[in-house]
N, C-alpha and C. Protein backbone atom coordinates (compact mmCIF):
# COMPACT_ATOMS: atom_id res chain seq x y z
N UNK A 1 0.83 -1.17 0.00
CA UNK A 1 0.00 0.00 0.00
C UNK A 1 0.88 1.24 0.00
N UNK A 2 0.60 2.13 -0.53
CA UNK A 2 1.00 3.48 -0.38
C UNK A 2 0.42 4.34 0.57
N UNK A 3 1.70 4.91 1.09
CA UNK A 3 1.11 5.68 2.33
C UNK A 3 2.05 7.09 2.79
N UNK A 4 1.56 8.05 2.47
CA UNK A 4 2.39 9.35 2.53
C UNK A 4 3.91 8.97 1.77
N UNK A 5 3.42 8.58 0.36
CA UNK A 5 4.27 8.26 -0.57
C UNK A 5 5.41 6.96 -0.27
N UNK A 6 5.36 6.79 0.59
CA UNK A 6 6.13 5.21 0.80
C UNK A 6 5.84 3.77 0.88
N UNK A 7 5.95 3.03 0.82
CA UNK A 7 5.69 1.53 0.40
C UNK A 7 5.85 0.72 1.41
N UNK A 8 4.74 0.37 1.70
CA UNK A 8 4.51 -0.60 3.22
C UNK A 8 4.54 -1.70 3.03
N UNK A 9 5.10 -2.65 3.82
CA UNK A 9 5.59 -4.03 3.85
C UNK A 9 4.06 -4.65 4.09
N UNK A 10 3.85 -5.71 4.06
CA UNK A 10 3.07 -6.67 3.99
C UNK A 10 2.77 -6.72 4.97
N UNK A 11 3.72 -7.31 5.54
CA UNK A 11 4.28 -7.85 6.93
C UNK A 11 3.82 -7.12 8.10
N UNK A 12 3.94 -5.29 8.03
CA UNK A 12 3.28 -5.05 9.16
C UNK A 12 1.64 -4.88 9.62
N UNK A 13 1.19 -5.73 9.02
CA UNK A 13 -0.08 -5.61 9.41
C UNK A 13 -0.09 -6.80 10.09
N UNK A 14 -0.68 -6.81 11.42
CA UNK A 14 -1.23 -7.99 11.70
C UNK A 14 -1.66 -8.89 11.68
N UNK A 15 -1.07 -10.25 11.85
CA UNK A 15 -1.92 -11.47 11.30
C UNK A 15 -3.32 -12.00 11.93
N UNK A 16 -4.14 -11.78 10.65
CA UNK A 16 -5.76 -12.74 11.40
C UNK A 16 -5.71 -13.65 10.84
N UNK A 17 -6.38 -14.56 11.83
CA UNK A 17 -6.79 -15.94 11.48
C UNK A 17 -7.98 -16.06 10.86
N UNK A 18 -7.86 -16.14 9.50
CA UNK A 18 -9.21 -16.38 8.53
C UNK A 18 -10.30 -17.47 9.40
N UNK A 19 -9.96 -18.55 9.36
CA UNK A 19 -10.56 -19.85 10.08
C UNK A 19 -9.99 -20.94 10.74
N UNK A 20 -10.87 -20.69 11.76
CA UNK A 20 -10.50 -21.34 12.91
C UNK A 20 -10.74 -23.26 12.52
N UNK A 21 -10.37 -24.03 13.48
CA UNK A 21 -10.43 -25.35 13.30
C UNK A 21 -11.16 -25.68 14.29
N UNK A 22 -12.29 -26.73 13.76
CA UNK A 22 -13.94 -26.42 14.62
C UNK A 22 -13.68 -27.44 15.79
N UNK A 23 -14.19 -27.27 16.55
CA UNK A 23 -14.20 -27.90 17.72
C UNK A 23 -15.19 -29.12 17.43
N UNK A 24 -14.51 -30.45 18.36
CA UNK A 24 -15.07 -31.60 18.01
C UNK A 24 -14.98 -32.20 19.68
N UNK A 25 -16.09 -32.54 19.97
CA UNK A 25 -16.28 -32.98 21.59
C UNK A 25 -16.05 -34.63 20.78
N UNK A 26 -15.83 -35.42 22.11
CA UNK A 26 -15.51 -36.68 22.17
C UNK A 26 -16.32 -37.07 22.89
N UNK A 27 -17.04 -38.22 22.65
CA UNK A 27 -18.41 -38.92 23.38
C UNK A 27 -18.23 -40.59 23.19
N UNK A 28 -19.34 -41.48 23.56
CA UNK A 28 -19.45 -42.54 23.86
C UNK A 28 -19.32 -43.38 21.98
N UNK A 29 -20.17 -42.57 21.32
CA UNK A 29 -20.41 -42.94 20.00
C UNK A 29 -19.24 -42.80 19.34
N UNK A 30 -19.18 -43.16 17.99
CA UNK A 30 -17.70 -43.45 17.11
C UNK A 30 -17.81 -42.03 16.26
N UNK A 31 -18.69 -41.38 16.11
CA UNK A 31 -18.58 -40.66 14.90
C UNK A 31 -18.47 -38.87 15.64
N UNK A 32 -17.41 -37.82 15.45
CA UNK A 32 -17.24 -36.81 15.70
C UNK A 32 -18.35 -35.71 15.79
N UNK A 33 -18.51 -35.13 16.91
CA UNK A 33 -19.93 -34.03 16.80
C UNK A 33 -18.88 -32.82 17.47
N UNK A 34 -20.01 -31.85 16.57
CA UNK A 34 -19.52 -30.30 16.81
C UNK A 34 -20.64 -30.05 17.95
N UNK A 35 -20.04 -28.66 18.62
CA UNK A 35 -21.24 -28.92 19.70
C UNK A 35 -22.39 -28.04 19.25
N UNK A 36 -23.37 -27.75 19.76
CA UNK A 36 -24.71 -27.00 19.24
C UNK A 36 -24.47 -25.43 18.99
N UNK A 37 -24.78 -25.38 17.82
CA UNK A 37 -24.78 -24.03 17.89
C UNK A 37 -25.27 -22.74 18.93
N UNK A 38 -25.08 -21.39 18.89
CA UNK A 38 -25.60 -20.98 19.80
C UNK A 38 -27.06 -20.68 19.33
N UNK A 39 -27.57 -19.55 20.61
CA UNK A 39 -29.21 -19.50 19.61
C UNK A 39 -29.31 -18.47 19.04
N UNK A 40 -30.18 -18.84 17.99
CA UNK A 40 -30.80 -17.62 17.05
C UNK A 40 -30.51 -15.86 17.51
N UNK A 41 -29.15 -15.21 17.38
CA UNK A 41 -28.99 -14.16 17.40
C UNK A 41 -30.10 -13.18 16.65
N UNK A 42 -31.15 -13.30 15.82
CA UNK A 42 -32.37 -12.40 15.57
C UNK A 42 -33.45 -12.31 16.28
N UNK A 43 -33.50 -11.20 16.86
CA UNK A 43 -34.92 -11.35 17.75
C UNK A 43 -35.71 -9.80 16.85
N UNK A 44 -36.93 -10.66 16.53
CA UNK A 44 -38.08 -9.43 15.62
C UNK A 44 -38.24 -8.35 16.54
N UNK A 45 -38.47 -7.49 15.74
CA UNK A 45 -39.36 -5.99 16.87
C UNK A 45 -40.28 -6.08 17.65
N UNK A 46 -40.38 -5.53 18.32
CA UNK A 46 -41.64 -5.38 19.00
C UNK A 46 -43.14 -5.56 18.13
N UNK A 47 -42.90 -4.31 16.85
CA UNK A 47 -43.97 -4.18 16.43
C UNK A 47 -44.02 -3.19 15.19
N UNK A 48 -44.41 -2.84 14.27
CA UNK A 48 -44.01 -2.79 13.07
C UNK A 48 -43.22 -1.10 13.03
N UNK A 49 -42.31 -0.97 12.33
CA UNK A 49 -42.15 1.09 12.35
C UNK A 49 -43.27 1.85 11.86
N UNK A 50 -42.88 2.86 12.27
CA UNK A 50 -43.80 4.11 11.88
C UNK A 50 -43.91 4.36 10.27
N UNK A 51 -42.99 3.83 9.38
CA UNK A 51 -43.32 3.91 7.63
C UNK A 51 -43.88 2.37 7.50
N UNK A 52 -43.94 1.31 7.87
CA UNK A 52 -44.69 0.24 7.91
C UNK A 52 -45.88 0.30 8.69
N UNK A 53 -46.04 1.24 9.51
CA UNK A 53 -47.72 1.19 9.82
C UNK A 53 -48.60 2.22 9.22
N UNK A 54 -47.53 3.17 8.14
CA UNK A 54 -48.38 4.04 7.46
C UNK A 54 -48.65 2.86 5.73
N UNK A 55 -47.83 2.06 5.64
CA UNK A 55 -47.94 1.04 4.51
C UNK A 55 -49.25 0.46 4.75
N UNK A 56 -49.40 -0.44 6.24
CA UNK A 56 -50.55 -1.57 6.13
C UNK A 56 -51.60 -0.57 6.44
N UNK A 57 -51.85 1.29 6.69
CA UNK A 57 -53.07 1.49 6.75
C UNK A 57 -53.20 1.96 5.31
N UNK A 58 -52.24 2.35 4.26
CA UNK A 58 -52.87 2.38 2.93
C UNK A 58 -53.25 1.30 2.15
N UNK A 59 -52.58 0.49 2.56
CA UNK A 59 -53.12 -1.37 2.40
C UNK A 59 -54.35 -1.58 2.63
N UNK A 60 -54.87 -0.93 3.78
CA UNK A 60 -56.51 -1.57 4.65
C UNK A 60 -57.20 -0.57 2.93
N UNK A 61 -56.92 0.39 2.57
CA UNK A 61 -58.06 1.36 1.71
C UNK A 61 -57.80 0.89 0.93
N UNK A 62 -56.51 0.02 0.19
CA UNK A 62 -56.84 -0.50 -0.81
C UNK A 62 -57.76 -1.84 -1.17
N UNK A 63 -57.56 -2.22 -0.35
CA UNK A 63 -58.65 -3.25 0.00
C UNK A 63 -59.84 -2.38 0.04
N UNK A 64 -60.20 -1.69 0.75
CA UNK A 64 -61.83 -1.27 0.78
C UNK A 64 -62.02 -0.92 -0.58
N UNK A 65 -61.36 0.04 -1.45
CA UNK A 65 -61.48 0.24 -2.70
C UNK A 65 -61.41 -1.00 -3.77
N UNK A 66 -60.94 -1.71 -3.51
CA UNK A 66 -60.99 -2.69 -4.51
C UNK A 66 -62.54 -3.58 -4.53
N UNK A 67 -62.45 -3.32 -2.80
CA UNK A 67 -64.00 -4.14 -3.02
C UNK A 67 -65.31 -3.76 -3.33
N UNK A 68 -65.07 -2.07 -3.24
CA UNK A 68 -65.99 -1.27 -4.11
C UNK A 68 -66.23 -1.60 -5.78
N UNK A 69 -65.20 -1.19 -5.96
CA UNK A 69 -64.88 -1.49 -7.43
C UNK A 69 -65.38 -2.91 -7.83
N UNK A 70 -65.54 -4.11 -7.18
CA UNK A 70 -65.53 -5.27 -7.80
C UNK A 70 -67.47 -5.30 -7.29
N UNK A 71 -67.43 -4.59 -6.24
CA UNK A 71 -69.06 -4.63 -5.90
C UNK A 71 -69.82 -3.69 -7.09
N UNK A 72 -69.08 -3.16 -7.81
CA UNK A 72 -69.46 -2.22 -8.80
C UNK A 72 -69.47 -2.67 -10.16
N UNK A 73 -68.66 -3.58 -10.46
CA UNK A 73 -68.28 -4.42 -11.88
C UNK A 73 -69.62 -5.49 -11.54
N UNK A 74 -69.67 -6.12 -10.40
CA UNK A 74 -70.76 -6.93 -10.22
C UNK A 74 -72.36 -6.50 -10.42
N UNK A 75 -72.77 -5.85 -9.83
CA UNK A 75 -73.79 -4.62 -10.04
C UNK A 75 -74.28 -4.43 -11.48
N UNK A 76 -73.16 -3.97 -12.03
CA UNK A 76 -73.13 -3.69 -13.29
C UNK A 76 -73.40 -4.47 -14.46
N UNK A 77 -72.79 -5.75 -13.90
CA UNK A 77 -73.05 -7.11 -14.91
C UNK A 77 -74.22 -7.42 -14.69
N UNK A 78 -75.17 -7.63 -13.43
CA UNK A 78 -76.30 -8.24 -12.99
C UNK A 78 -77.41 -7.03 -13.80
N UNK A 79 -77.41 -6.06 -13.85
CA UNK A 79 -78.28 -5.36 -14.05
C UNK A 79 -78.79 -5.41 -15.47
């Protein structure tokens, strides 16, 4: 990398360990087990945001309008 015009070694950056080597418990049975994962790090919201509860109430009118409209195409045919 270049860095205030000079040329940095490789080398000084710190080494990370890409991947690790998985852990294997030893038990009564012949065949190797990893142990359980942990749990489900996602936990949902409470309850929906403030631009998703302005979505499902233009949702509820489109529904009412649609069922106008189809009570209206119906109407229309019967008559």
């Amino acid at each position: 990398m270049l860095r205030e015009g000079r040329l940095r070694a490789v080398t000084d950056e710190p080494e990370r360990e890409v991947q690790h080597d998985p852990q294997v418990l030893e038990g009564e049975d012949e065949l190797p087990r990893q142990p359980a994962p942990p749990l489900d790090p996602y936990t949902p919201e409470p309850g929906p945001a403030a631009g998703e509860q302005r979505a499902f109430a233009a949702l509820r009118w489109a529904w009412l309008i649609l069922v106008v409209v189809v009570g209206v195409v119906i109407w229309a045919a019967l008559r």
